[in-house]
Protein backbone atom coordinates (compact mmCIF):
# COMPACT_ATOMS: atom_id res chain seq x y z
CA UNK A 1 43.22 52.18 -106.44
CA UNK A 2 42.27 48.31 -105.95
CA UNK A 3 39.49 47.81 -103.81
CA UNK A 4 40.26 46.35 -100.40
CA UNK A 5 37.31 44.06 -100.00
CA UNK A 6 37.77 40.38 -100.36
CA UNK A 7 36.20 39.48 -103.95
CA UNK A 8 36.26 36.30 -105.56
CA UNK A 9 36.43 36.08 -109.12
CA UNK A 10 35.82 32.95 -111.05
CA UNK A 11 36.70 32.19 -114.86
CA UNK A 12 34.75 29.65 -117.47
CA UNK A 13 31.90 29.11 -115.35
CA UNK A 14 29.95 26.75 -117.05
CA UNK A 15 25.98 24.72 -116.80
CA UNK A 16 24.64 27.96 -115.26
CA UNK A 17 21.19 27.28 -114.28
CA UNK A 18 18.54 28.05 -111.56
CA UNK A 19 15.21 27.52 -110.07
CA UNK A 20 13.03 29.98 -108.34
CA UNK A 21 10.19 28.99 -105.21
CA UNK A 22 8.93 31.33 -103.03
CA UNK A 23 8.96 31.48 -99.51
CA UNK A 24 7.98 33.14 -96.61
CA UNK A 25 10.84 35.47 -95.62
CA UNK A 26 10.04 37.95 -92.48
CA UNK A 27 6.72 37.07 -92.27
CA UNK A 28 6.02 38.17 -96.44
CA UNK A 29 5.87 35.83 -99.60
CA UNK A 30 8.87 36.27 -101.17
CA UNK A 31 10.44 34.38 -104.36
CA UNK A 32 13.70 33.14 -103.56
CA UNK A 33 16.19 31.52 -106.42
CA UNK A 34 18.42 29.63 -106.54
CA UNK A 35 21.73 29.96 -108.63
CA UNK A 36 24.42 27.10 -109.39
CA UNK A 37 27.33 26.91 -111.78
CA UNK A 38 30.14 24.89 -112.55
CA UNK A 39 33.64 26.65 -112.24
CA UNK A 40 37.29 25.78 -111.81
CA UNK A 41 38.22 27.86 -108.60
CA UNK A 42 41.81 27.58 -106.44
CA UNK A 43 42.14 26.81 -103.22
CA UNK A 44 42.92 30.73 -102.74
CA UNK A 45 39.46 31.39 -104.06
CA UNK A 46 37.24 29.13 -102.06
CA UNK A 47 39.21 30.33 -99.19
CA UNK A 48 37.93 33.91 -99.84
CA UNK A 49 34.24 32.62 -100.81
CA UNK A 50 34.71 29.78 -97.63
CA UNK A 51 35.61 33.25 -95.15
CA UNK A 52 32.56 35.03 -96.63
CA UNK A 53 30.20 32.53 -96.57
CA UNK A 54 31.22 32.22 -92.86
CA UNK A 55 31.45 36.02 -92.26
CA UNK A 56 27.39 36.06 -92.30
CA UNK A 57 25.63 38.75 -94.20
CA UNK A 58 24.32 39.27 -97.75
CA UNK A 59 26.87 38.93 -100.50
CA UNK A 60 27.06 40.37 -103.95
CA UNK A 61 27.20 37.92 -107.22
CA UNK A 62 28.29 40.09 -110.37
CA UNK A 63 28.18 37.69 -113.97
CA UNK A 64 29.86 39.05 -116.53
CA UNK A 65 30.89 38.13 -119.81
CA UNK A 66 33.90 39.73 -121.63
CA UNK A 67 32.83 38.57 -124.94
CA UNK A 68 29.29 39.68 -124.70
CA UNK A 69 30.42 42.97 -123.72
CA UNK A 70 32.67 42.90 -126.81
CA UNK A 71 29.98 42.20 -128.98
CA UNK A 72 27.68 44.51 -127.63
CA UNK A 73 30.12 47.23 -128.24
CA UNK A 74 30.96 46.29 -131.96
CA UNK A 75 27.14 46.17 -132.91
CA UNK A 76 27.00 49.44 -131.15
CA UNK A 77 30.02 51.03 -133.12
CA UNK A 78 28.45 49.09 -136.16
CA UNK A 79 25.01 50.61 -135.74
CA UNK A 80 26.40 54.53 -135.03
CA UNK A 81 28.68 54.23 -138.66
CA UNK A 82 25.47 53.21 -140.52
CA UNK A 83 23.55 56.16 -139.43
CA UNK A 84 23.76 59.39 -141.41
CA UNK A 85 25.53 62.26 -139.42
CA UNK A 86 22.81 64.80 -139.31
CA UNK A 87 24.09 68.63 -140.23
């Protein structure tokens, strides 16, 4: 089942970088940061981000990377068919 809730989801994101300062945030120190990228979105897309931003609350950022996760999982099939099965 597809989740109702408007997500945005942005491809080749590119120059990720931040910078972190703190601040005072109800009354307690807090470090904030602050995350920019470059990315190639449609107008569809900032629509959705555009109607969230708006919306008012705290949204969720998820980075992922497909071919990390690809590698990750080879070097972790790698690693278990060098190990001797134990009997």
């Amino acid at each position: 089942m597809e989740d109702p809730r408007p997500q945005v989801t942005m491809r080749g994101i590119e120059h990720l970088g931040w910078a972190t300062k703190k601040k005072i945030v109800d009354e307690e120190l807090s470090v904030v940061t602050r995350i920019g990228f470059e990315a190639e979105a449609t107008g569809e897309q900032m629509k959705i981000l555009h109607n969230l931003l708006n919306g008012g609350g705290p949204l969720t950022v998820t980075f992922t990377s497909p071919q990390l996760m690809m590698d990750m999982e080879l070097k972790e099939t790698q690693e278990k068919s060098e190990k001797p099965e134990s009997s």
